[in-house]
N, C-alpha and C. Protein backbone atom coordinates (compact mmCIF):
# COMPACT_ATOMS: atom_id res chain seq x y z
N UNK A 1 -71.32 -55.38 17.44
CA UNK A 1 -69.99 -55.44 18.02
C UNK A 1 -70.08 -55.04 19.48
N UNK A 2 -69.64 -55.79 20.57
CA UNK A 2 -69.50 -55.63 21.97
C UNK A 2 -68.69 -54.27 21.99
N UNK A 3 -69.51 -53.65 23.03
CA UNK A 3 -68.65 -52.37 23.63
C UNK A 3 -67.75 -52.09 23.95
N UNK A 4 -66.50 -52.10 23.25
CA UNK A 4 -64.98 -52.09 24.33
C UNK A 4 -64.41 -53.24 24.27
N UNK A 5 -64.85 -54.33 24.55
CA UNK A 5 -64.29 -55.56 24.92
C UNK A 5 -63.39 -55.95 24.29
N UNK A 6 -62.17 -56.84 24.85
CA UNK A 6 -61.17 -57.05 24.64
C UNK A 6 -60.67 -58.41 24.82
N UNK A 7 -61.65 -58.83 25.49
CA UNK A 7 -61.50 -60.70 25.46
C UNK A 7 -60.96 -61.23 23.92
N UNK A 8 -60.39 -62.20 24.06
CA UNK A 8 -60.35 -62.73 22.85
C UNK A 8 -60.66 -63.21 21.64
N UNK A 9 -62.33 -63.68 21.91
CA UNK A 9 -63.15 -63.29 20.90
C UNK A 9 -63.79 -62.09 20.62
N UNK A 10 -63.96 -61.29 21.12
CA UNK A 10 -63.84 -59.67 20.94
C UNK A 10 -63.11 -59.17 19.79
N UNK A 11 -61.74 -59.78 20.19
CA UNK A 11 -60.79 -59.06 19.77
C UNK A 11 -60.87 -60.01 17.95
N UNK A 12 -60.64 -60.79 17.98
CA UNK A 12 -61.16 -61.54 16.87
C UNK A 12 -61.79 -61.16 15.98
N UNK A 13 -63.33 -61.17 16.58
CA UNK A 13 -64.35 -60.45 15.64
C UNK A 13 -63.69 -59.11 15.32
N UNK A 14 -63.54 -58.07 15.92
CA UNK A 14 -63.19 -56.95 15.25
C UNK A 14 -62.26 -57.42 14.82
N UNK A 15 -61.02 -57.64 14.42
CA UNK A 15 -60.14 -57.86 13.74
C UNK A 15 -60.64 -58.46 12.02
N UNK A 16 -61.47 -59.52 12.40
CA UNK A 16 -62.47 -59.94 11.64
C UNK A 16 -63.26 -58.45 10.83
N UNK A 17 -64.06 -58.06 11.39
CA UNK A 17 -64.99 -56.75 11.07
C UNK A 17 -64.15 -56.09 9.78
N UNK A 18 -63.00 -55.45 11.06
CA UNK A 18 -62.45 -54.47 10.01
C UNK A 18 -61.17 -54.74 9.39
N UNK A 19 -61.10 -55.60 8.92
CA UNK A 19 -59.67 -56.39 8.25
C UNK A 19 -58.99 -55.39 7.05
N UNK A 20 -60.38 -54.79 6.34
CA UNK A 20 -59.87 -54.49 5.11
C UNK A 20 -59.49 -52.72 5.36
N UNK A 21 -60.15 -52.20 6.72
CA UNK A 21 -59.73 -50.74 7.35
C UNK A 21 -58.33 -51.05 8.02
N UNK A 22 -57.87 -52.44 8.49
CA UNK A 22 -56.50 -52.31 9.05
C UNK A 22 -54.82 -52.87 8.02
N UNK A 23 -56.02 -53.27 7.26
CA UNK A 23 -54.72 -53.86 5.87
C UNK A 23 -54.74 -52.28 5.48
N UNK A 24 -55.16 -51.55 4.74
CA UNK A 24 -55.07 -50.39 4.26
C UNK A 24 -54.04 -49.44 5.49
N UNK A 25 -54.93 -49.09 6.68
CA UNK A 25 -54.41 -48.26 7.32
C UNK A 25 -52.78 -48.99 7.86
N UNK A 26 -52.80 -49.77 8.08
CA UNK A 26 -51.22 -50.22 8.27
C UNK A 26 -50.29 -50.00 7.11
N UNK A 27 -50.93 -50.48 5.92
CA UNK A 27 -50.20 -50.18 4.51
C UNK A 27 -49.75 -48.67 4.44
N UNK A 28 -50.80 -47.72 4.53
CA UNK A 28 -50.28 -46.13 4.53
C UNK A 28 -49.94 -45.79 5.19
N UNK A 29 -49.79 -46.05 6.80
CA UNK A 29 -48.82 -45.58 7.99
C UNK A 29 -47.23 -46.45 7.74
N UNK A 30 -47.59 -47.54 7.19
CA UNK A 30 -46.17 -48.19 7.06
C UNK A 30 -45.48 -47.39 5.76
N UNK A 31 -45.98 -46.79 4.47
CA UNK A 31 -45.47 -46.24 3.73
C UNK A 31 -44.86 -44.84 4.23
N UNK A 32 -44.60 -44.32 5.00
CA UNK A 32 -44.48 -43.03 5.58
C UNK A 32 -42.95 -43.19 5.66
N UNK A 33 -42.49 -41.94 5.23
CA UNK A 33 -40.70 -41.33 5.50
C UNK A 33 -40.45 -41.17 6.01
N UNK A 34 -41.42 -40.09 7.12
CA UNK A 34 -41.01 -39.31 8.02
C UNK A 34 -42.10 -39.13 9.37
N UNK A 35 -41.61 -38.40 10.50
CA UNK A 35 -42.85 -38.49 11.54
C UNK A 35 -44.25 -37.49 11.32
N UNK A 36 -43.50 -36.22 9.70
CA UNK A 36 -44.58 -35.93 9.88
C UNK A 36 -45.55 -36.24 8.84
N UNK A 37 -45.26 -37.39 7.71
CA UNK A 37 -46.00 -37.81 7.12
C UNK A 37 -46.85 -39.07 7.56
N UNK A 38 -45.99 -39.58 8.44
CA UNK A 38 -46.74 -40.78 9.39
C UNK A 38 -47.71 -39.93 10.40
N UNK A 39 -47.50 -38.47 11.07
CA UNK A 39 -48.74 -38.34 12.03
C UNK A 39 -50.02 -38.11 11.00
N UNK A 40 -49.68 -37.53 10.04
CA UNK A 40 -50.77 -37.09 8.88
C UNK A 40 -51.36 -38.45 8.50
N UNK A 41 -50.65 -39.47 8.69
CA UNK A 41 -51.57 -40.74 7.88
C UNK A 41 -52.16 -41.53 9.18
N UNK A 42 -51.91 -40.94 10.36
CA UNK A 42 -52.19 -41.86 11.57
C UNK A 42 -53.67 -40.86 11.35
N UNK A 43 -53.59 -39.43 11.21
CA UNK A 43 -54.60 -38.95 11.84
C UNK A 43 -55.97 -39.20 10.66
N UNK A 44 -55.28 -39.46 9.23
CA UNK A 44 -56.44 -39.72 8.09
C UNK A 44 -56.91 -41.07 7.96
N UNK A 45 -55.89 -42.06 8.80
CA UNK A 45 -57.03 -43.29 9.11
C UNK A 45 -57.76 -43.52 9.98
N UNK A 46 -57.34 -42.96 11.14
CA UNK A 46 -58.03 -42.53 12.57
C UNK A 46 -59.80 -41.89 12.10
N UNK A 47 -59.59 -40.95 11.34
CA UNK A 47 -60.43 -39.56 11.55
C UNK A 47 -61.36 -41.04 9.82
N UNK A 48 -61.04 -41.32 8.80
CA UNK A 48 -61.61 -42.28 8.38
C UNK A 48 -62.81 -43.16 8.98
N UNK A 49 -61.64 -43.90 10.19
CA UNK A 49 -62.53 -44.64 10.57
C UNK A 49 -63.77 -44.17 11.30
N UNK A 50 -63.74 -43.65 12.28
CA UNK A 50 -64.08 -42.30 12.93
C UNK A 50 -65.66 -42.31 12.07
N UNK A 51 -65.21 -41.49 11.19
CA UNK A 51 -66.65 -41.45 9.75
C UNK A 51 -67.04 -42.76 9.86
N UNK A 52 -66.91 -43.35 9.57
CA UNK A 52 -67.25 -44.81 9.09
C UNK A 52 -67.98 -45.74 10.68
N UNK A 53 -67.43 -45.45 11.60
CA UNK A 53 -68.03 -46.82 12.14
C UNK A 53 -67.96 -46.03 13.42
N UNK A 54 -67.79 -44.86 14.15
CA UNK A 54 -67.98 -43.81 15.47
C UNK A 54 -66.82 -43.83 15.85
N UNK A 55 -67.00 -42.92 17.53
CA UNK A 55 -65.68 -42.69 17.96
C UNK A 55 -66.31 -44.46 18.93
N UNK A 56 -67.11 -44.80 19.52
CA UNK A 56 -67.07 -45.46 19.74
C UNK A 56 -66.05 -46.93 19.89
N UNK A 57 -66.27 -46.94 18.56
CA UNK A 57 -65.13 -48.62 18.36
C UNK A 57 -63.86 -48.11 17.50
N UNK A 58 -63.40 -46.85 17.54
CA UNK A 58 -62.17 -46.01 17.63
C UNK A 58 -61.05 -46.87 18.66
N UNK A 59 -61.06 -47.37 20.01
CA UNK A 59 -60.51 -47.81 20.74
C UNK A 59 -60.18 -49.15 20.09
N UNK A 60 -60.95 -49.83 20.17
CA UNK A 60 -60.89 -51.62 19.98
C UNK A 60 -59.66 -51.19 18.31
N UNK A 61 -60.25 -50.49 17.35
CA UNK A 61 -59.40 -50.30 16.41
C UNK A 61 -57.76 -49.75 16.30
N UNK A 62 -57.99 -49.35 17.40
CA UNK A 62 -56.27 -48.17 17.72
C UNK A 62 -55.50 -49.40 18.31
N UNK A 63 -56.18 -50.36 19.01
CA UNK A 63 -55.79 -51.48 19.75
C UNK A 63 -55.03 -52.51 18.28
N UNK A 64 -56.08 -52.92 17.62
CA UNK A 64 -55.68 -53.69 16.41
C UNK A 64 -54.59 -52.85 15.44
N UNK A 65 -54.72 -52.12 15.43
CA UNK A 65 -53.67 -51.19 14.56
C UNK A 65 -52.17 -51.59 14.99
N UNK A 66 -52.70 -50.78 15.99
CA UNK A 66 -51.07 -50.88 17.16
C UNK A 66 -50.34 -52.91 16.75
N UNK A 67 -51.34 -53.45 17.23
CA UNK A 67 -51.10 -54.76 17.37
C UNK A 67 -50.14 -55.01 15.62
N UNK A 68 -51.15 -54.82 14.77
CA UNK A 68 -50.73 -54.94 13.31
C UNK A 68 -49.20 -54.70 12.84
N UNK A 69 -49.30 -52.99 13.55
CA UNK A 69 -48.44 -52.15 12.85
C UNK A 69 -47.22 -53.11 13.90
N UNK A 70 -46.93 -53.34 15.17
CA UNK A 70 -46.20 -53.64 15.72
C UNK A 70 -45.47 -55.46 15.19
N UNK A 71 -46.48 -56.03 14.91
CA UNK A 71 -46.58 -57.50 13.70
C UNK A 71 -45.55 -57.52 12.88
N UNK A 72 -45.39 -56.17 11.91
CA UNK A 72 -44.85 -55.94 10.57
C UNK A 72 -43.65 -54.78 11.11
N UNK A 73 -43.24 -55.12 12.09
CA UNK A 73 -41.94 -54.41 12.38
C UNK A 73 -42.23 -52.81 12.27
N UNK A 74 -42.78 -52.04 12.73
CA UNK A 74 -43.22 -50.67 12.93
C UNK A 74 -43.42 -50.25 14.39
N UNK A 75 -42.61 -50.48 15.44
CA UNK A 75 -43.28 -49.86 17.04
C UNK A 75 -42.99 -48.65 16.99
N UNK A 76 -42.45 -47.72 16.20
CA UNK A 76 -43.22 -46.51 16.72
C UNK A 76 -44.19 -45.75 16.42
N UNK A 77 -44.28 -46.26 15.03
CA UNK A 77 -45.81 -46.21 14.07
C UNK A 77 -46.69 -47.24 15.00
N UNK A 78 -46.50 -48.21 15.63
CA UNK A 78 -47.69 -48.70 16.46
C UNK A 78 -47.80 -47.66 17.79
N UNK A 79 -46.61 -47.34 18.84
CA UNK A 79 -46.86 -46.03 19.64
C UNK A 79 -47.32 -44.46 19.63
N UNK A 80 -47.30 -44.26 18.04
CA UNK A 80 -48.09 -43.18 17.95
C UNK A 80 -49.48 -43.64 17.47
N UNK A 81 -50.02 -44.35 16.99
CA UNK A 81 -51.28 -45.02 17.09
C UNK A 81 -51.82 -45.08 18.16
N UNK A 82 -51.50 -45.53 19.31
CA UNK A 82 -52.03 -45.63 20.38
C UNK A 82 -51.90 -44.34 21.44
N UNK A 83 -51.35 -43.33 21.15
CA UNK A 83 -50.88 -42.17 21.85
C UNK A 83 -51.68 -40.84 21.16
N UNK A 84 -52.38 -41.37 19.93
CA UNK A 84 -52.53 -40.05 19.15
C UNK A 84 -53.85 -39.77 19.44
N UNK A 85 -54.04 -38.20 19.45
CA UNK A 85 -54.97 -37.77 20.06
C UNK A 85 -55.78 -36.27 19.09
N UNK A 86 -56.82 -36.74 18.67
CA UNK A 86 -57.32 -35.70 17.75
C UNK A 86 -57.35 -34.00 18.68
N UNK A 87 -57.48 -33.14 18.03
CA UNK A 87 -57.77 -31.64 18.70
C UNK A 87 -58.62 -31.50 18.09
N UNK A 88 -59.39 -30.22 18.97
CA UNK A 88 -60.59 -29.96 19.12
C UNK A 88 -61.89 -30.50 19.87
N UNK A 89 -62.98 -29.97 19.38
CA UNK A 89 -64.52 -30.53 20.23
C UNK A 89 -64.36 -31.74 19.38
């Protein structure tokens, strides 16, 4: 997977890649009541992926999320996606 990139086949392939990390993670941020059960599910798919594939391609993914979550009628579940910011080292 290209570093960062955001061109359109970029964006593709990852979308491609991780289809079945952004059907899920949209599904459980879209199930959320409230802001603080939605930051808790932003931060357990975040910190998921994270495990799974680095902080690395963390970006390109927060990008597709956002995009997703914003798709299926959710912009502020797509603005805290893109705004959210782990604590700590």
């Amino acid at each position: 997977m290209p570093r960062e990139k955001t061109d359109g086949a970029s964006m593709a392939d990852a979308r491609t890649t991780y289809v079945l990390e952004l059907a899920r993670g949209c599904s459980y941020i879209s199930s959320t009541l409230s802001s603080d059960t939605r930051s808790s599910a932003i931060a357990e798919v975040l910190g998921e992926f994270r495990e799974l594939y680095g902080e690395r391609e963390e970006t390109l993914f927060r990008k597709l999320l956002a995009e997703e979550l914003q798709r299926r009628g959710k912009p502020v579940a797509a603005s805290e996606v893109l705004a959210f910011r782990f604590i700590g080292p």
